[in-house]
C-alpha atoms as a PDB file:
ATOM      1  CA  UNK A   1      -5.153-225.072-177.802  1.00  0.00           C
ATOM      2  CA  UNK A   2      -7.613-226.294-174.855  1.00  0.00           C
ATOM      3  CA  UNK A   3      -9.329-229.033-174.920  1.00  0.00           C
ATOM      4  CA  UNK A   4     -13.114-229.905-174.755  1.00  0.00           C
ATOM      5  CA  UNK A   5     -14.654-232.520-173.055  1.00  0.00           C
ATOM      6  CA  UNK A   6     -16.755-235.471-174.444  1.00  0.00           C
ATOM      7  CA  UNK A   7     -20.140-233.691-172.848  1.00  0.00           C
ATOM      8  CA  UNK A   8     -18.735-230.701-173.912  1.00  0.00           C
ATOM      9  CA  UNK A   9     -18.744-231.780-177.498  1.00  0.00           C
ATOM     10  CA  UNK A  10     -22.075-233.775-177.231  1.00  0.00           C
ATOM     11  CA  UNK A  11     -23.916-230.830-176.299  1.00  0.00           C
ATOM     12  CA  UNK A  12     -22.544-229.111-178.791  1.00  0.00           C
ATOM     13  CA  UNK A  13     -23.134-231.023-181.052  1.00  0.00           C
ATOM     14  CA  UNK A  14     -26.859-231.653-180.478  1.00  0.00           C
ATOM     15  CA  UNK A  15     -27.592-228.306-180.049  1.00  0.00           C
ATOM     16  CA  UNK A  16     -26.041-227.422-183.167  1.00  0.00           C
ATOM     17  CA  UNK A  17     -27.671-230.023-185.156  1.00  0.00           C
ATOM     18  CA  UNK A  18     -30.973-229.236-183.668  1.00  0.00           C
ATOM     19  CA  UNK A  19     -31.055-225.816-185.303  1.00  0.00           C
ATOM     20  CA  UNK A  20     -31.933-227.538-188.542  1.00  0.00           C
ATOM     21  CA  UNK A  21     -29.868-227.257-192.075  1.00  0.00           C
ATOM     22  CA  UNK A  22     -30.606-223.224-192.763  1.00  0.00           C
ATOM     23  CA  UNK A  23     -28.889-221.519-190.171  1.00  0.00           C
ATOM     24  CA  UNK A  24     -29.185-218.171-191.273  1.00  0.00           C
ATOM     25  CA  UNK A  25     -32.678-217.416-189.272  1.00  0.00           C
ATOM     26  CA  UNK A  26     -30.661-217.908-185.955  1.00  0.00           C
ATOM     27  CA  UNK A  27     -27.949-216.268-187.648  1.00  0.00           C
ATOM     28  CA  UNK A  28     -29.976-213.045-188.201  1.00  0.00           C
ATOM     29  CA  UNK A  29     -31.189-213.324-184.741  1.00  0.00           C
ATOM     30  CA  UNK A  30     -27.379-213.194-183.701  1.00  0.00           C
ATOM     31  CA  UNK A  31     -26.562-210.099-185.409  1.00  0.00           C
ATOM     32  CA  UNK A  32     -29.637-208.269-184.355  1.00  0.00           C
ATOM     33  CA  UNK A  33     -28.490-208.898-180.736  1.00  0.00           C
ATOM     34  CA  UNK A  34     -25.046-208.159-181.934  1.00  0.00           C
ATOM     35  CA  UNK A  35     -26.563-204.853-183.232  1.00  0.00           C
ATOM     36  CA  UNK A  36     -28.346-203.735-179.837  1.00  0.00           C
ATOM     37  CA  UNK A  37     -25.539-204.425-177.671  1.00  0.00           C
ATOM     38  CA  UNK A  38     -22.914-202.371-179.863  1.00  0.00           C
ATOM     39  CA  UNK A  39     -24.861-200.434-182.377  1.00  0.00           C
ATOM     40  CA  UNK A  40     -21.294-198.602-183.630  1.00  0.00           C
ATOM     41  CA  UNK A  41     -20.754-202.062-184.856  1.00  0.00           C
ATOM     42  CA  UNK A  42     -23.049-201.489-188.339  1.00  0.00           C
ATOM     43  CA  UNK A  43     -20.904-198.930-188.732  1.00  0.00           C
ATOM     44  CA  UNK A  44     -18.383-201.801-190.116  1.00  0.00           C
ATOM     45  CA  UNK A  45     -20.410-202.890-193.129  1.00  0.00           C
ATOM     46  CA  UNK A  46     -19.721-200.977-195.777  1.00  0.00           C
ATOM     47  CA  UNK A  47     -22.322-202.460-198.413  1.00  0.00           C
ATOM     48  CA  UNK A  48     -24.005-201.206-202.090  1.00  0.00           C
ATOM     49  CA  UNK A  49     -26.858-200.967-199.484  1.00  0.00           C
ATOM     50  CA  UNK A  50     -26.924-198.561-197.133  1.00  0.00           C
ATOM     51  CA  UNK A  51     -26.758-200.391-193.808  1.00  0.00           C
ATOM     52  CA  UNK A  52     -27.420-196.879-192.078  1.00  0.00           C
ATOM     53  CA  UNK A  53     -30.141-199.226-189.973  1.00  0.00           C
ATOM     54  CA  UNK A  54     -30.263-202.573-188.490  1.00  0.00           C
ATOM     55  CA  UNK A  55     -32.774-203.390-190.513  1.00  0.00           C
ATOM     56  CA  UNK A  56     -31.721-202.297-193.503  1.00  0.00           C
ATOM     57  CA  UNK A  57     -28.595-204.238-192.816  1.00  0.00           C
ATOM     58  CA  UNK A  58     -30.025-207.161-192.177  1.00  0.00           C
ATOM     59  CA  UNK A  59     -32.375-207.330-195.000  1.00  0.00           C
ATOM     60  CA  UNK A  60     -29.427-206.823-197.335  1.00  0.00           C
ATOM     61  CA  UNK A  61     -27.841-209.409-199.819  1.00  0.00           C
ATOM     62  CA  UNK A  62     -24.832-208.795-199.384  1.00  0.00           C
ATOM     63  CA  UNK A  63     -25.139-208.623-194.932  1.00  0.00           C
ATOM     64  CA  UNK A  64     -27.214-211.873-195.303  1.00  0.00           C
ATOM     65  CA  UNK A  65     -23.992-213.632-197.271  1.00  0.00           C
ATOM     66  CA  UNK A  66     -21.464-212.628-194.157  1.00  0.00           C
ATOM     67  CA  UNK A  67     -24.202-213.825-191.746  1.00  0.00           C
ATOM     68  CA  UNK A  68     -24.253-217.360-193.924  1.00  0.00           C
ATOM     69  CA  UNK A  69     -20.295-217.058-193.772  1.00  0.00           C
ATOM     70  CA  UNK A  70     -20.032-216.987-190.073  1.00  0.00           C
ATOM     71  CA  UNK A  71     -22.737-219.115-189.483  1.00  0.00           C
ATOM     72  CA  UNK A  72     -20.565-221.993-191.654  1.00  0.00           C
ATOM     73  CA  UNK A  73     -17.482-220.482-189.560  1.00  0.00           C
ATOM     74  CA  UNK A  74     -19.195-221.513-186.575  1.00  0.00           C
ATOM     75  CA  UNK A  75     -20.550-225.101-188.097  1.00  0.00           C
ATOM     76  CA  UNK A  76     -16.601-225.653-188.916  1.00  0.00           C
ATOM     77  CA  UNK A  77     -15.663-225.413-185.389  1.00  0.00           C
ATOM     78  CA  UNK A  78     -18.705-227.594-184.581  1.00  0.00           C
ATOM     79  CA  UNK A  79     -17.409-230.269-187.129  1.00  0.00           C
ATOM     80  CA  UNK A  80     -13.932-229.856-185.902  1.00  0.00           C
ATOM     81  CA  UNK A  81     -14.846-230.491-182.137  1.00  0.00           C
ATOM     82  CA  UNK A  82     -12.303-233.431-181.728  1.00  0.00           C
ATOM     83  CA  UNK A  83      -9.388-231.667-183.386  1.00  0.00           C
ATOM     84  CA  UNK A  84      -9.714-227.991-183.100  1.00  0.00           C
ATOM     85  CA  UNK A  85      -5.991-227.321-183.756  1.00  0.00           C
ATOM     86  CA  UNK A  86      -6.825-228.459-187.268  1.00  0.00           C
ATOM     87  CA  UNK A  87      -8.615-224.822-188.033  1.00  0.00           C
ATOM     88  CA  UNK A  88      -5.945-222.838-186.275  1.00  0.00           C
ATOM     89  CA  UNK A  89      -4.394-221.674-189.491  1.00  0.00           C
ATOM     90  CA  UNK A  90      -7.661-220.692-190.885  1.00  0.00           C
ATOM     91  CA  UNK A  91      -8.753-218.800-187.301  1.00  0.00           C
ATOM     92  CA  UNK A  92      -5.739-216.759-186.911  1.00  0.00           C
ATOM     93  CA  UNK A  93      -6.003-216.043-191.110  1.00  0.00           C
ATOM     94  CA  UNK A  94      -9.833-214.868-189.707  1.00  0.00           C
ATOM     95  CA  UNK A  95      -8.616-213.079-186.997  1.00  0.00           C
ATOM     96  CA  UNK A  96      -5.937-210.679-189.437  1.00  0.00           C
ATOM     97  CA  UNK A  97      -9.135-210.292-191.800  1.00  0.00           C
ATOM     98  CA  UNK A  98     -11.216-208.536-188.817  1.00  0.00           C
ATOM     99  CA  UNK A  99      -8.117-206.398-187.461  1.00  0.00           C
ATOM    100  CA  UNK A 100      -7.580-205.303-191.232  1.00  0.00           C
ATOM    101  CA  UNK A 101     -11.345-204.180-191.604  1.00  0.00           C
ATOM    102  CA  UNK A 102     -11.405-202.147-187.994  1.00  0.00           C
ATOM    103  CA  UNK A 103     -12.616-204.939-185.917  1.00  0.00           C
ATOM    104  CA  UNK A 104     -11.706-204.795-181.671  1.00  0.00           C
ATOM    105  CA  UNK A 105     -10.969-207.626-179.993  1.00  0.00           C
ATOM    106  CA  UNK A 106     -13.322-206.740-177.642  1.00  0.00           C
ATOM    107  CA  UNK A 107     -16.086-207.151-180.054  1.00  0.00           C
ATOM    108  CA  UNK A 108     -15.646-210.544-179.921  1.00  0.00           C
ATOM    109  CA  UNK A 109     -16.531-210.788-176.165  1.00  0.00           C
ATOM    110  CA  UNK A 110     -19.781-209.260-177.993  1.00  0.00           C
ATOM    111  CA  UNK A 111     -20.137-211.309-180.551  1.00  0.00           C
ATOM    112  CA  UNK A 112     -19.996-213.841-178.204  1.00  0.00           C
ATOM    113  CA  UNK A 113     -23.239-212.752-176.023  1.00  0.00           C
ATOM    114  CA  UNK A 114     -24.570-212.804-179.131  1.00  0.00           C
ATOM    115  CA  UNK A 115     -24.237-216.169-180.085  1.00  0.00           C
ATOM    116  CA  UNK A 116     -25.432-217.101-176.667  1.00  0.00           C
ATOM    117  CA  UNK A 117     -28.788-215.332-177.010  1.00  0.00           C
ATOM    118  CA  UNK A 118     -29.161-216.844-180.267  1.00  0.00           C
ATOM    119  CA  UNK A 119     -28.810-220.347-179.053  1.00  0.00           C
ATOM    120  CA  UNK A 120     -30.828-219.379-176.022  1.00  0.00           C
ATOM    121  CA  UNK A 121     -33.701-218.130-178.271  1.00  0.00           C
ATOM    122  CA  UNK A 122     -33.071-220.861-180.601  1.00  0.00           C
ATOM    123  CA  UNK A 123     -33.156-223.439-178.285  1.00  0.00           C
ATOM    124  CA  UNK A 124     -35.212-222.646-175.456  1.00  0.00           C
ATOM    125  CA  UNK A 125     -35.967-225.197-172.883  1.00  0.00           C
ATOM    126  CA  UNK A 126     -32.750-226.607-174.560  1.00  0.00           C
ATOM    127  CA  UNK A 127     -30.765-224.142-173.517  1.00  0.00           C
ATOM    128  CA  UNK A 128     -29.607-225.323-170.155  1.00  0.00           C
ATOM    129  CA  UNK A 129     -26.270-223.637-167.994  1.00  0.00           C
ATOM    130  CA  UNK A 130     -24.170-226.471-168.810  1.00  0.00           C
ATOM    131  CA  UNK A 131     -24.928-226.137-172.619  1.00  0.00           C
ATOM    132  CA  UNK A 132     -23.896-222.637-172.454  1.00  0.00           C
ATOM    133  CA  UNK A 133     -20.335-223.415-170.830  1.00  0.00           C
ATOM    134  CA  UNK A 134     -20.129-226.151-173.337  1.00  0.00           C
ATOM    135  CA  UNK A 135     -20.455-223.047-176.020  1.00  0.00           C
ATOM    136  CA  UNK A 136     -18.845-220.479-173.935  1.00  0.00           C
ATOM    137  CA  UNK A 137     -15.825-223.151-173.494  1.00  0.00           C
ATOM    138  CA  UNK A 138     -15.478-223.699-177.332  1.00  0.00           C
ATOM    139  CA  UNK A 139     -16.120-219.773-178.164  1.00  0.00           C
ATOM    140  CA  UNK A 140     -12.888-218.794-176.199  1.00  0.00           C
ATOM    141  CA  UNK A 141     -10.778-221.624-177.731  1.00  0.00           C
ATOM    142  CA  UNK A 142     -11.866-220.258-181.037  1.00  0.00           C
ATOM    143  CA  UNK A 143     -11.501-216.423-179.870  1.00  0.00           C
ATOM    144  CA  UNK A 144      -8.078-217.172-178.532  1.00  0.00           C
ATOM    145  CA  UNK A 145      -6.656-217.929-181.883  1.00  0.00           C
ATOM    146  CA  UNK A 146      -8.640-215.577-183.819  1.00  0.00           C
ATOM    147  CA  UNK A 147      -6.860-212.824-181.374  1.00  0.00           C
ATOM    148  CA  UNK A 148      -3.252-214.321-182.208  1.00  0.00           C
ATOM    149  CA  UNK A 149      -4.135-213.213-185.916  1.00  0.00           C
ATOM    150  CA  UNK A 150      -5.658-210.282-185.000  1.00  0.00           C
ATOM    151  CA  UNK A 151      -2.830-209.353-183.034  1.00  0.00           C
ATOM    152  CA  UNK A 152      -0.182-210.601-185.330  1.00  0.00           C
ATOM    153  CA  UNK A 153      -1.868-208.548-188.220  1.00  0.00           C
ATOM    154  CA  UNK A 154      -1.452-205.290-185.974  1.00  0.00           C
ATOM    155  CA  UNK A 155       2.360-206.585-185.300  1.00  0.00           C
ATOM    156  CA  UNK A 156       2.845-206.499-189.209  1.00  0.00           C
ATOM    157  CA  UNK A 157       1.270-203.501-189.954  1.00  0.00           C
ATOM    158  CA  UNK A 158       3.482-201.627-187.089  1.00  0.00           C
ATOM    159  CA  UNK A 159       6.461-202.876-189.200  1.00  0.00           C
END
């Protein structure tokens, strides 16, 4: 697994922290973006509540708890800046959950953006070019072993 540097980390870090203790405003904001950019995407959420919509999606219970999971998916990395390699079990386990429910890997490059805008609407003046490498640099650690699983999963299932 790469490594991240110390201003790497301290952006991170701040920027993270800054976004106050509920995250799942900016979360919502993510998967709205998420939504525009791929709309085939809400095609994935198979809910009691018709997510036929963005906004129906969003405004669901049961949407609003996956948006609170990844948004604690992404404060685990955060908390885990100085030993990443500690939640490569649980990314790879991650990535075989999306491969098993239809997810590409190149949705991640879109999930991605979308986590971008978020901390760029978030964040605003914040949001400076080398806070999003900082991000963009810890993403693709985290996307790298999340595609091992995914790819792994898609080994097991061809046997």
């Amino acid at each position: 697994m790469e490594m991240l540097s110390g201003k790497d980390k301290e952006l991170i870090r701040g920027s993270w922290e800054s976004l106050g203790k509920n995250k799942v405003p900016h979360g919502v904001i993510m998967f709205s973006r998420l939504f525009e950019l791929d709309p085939a995407l809400l095609s994935l959420f198979h809910y009691s509540t018709n997510c036929g919509s963005t906004q129906d999606c969003l405004s669901s219970p049961e949407f609003l708890e996956h948006v609170t999971k990844v948004m604690l998916v992404i404060d685990a990395a955060v908390s885990h800046l100085d030993d990443l390699h500690s939640l490569e079990d649980f990314l790879l386990n991650l990535g075989r959950k999306h491969q098993a429910v239809g997810v590409n890997t190149q949705s991640f490059a879109v999930v991605g953006e979308s986590l971008l805008y978020m901390l760029q609407c978030s964040l605003g003046q914040a949001y400076t070019a080398p806070l999003r490498q900082a991000w963009l640099n810890m993403y693709s650690i985290v996307v790298a072993a999340m595609s091992r699983g995914w790819a792994k999963n898609g080994e097991d299932k061809a046997d």
